[in-house]
Protein backbone atom coordinates (compact mmCIF):
# COMPACT_ATOMS: atom_id res chain seq x y z
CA UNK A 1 221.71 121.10 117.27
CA UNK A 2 221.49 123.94 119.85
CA UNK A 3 220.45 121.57 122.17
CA UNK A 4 223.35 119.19 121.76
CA UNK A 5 225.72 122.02 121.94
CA UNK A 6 224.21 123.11 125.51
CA UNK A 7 224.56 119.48 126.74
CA UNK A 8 228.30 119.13 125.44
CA UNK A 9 229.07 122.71 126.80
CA UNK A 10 227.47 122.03 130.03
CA UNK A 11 229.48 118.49 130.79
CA UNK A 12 232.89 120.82 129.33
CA UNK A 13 232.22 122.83 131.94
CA UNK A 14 230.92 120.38 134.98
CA UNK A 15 234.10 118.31 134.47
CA UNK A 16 236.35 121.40 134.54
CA UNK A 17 235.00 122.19 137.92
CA UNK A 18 234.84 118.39 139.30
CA UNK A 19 237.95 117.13 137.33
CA UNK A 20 237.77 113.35 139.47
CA UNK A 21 234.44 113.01 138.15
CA UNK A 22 235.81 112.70 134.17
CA UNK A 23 235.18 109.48 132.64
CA UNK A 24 238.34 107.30 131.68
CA UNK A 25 237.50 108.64 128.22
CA UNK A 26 237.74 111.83 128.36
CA UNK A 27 240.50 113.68 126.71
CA UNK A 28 239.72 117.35 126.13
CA UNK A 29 242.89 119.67 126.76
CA UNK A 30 240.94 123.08 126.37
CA UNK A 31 239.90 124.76 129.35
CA UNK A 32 235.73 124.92 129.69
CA UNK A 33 236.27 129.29 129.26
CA UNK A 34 238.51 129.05 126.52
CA UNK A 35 236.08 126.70 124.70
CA UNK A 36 233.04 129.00 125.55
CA UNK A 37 234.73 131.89 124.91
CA UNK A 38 235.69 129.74 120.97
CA UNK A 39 231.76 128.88 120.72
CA UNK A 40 230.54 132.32 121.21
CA UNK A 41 233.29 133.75 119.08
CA UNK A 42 232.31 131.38 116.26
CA UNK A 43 228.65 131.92 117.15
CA UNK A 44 229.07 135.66 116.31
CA UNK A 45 231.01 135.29 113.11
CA UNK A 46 228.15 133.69 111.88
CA UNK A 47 225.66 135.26 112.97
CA UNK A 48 223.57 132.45 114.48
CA UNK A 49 222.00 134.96 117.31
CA UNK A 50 222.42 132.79 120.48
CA UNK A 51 225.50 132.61 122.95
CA UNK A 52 226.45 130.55 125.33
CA UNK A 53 225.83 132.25 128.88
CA UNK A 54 225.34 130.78 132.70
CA UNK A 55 224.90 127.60 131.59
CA UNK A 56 222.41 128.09 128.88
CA UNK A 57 222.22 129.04 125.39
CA UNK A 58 220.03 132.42 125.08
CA UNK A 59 219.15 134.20 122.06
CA UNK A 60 220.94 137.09 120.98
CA UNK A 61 218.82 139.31 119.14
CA UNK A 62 221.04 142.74 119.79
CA UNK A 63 224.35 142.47 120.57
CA UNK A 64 224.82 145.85 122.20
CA UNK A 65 222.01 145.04 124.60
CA UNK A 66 223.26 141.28 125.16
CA UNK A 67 226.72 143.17 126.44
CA UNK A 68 225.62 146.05 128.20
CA UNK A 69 222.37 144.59 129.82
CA UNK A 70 221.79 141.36 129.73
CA UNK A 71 225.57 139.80 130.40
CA UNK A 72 225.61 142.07 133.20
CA UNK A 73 222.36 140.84 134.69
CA UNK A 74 223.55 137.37 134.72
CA UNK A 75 226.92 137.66 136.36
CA UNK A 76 224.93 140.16 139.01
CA UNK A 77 222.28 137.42 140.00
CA UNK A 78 224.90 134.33 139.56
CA UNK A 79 227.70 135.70 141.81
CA UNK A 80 225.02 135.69 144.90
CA UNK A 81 223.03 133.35 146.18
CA UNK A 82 220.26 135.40 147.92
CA UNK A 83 219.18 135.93 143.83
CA UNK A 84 219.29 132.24 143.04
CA UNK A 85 215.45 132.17 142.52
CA UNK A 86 216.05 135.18 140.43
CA UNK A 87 218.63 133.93 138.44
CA UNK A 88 217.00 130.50 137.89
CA UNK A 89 213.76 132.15 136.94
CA UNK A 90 215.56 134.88 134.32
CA UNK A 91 217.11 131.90 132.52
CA UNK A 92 214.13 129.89 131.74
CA UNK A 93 212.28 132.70 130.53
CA UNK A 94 215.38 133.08 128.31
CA UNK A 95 214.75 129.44 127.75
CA UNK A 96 211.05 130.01 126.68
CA UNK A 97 212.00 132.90 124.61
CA UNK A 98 214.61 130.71 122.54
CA UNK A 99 211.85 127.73 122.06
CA UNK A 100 209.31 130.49 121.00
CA UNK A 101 206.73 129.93 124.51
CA UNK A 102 206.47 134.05 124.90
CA UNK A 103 203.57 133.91 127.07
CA UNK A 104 205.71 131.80 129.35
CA UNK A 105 208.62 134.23 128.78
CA UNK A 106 206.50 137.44 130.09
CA UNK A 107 205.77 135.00 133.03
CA UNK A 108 209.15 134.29 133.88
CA UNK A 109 210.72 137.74 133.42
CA UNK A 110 208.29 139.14 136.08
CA UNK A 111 208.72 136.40 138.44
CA UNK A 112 212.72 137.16 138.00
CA UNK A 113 212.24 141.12 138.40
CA UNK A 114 209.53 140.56 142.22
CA UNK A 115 212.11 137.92 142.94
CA UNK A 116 214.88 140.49 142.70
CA UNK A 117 212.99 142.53 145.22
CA UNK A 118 211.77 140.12 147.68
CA UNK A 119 215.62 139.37 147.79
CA UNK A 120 216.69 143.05 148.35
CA UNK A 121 213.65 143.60 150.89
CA UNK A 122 215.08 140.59 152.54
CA UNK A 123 218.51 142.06 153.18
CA UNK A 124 217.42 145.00 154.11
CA UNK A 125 214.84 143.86 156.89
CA UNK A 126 211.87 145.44 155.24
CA UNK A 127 208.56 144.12 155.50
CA UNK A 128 207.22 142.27 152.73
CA UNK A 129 204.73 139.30 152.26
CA UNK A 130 205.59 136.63 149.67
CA UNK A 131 202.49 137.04 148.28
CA UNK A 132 203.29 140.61 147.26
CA UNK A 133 202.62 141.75 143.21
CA UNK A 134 205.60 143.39 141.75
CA UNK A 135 203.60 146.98 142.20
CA UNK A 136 203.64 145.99 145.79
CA UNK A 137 206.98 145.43 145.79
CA UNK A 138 208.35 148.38 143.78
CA UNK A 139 206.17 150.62 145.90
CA UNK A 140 208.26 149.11 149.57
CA UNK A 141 211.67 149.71 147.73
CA UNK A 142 210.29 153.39 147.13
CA UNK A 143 208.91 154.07 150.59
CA UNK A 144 212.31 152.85 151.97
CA UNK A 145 214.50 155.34 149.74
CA UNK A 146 216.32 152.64 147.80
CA UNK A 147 216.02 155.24 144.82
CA UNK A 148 218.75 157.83 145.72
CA UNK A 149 217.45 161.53 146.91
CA UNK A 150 218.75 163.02 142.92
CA UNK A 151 215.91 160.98 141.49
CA UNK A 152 213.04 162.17 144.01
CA UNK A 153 212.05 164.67 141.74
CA UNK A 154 211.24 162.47 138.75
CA UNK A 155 209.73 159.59 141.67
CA UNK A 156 205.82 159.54 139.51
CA UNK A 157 207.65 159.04 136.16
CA UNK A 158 210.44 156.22 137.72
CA UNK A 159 207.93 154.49 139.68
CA UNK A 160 205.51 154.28 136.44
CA UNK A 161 208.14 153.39 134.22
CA UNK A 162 208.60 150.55 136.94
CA UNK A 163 204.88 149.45 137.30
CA UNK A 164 203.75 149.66 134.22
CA UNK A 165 206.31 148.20 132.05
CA UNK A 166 207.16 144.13 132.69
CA UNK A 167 204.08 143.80 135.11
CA UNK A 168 202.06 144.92 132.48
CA UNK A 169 202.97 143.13 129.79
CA UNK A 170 202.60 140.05 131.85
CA UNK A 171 199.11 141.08 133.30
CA UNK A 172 198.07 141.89 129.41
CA UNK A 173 199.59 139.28 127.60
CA UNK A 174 200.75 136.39 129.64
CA UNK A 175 199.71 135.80 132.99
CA UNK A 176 195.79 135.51 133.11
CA UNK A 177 193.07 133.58 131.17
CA UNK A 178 192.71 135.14 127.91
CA UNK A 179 188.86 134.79 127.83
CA UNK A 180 186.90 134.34 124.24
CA UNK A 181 189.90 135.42 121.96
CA UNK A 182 193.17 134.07 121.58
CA UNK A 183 196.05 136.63 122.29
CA UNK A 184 199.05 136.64 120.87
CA UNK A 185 202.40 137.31 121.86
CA UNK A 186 204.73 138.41 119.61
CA UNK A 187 208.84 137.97 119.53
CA UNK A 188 209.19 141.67 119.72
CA UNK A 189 207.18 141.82 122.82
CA UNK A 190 209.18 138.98 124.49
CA UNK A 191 212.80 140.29 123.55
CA UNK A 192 211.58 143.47 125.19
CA UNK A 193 210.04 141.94 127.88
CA UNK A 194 213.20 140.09 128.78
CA UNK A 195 215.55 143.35 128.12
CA UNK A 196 213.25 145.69 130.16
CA UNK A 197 213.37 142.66 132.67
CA UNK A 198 217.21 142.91 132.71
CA UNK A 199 217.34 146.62 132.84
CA UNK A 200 215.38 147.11 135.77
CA UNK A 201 217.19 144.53 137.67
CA UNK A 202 220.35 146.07 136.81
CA UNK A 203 218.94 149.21 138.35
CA UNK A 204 217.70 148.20 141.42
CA UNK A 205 220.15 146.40 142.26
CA UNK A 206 222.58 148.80 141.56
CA UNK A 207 220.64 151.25 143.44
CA UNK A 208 220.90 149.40 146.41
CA UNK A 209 224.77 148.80 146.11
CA UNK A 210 225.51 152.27 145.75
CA UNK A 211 222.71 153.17 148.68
């Protein structure tokens, strides 16, 4: 059903923006934000935990984070395109998340969070390789004072906080062979995987912004 309701929503929305591609058929009056902005509404009252964001339907399992993080995060990497990669890569571990593939979720959420910082090293004419791990990364956006001078003082604790939260849980859980025993990954671990994700991206990047 969800995935009938992404289709529909998807076409509303791709024939709002490219009106001469309609078919002769077509006949919808309501405007594709209105309508989204209806779904989600109804999708709240209800209580069915997913909303309609970017294109995609994503889980909702807090609605204070979905608004304050995660909504953020998506019209931050959608409005540019130097964090298309990121963008892409955030939603399909959103994706995985909804069809219950968390390994693949941790996967994703770090490849949105290096991507991120490739893209901000990038701007900035810092030296990176592609090949860089996110530790790599975090520790070039460090080195080149992207943190502002009030947090120096707390640098160990940010840049652990940093390294050792989605990295890790992607090293542990997700992103290497998992030998003789079978590891699990929970839903809790992958809804905080992708809200840490979405936190730290909202942080860097508006570190940089205000920088």
């Amino acid at each position: 059903v969800l995935e009938v309701i992404e289709l529909s929503f998807k076409l509303l929305d791709h024939y709002d923006k490219n009106p001469n591609q309609r078919p002769p058929t077509y006949n919808i009056n309501m405007e594709s934000v209105q309508a989204i902005a209806e779904l989600n509404h109804r999708f709240r009252e209800h209580g069915v935990g997913y909303q309609f964001e970017s294109g995609e339907i994503i889980r909702v399992d807090s609605q204070f984070i979905h608004t304050e993080v995660i909504k953020p995060v998506l019209k931050l990497l959608g409005e540019e395109k130097r964090f298309r990669g990121a963008n892409e890569e955030f939603l399909k571990a959103h994706e995985h998340y909804r069809h219950n593939r968390y390994k693949e979720c941790l996967v994703e959420s770090l490849k949105s969070f290096e991507s991120v910082m490739k893209a901000i090293c990038q701007k900035r004419g810092w030296i990176y390789n592609q090949n860089d791990p996110a530790k790599k990364l975090i520790e070039i956006c460090f080195h080149n004072g992207l943190i502002p001078d009030f947090l120096q003082s707390q640098f160990s604790s940010l840049r652990s906080i940093l390294e050792s939260g989605v990295p890790t849980l992607r090293n542990k859980l997700g992103g290497h062979g998992q030998g003789t025993s079978v590891i699990t990954v929970t839903p809790s671990i992958a809804e905080y995987a992708l809200q840490l994700t979405a936190t730290n991206i909202l942080f860097l990047v508006n570190c940089e912004k205000e920088n």
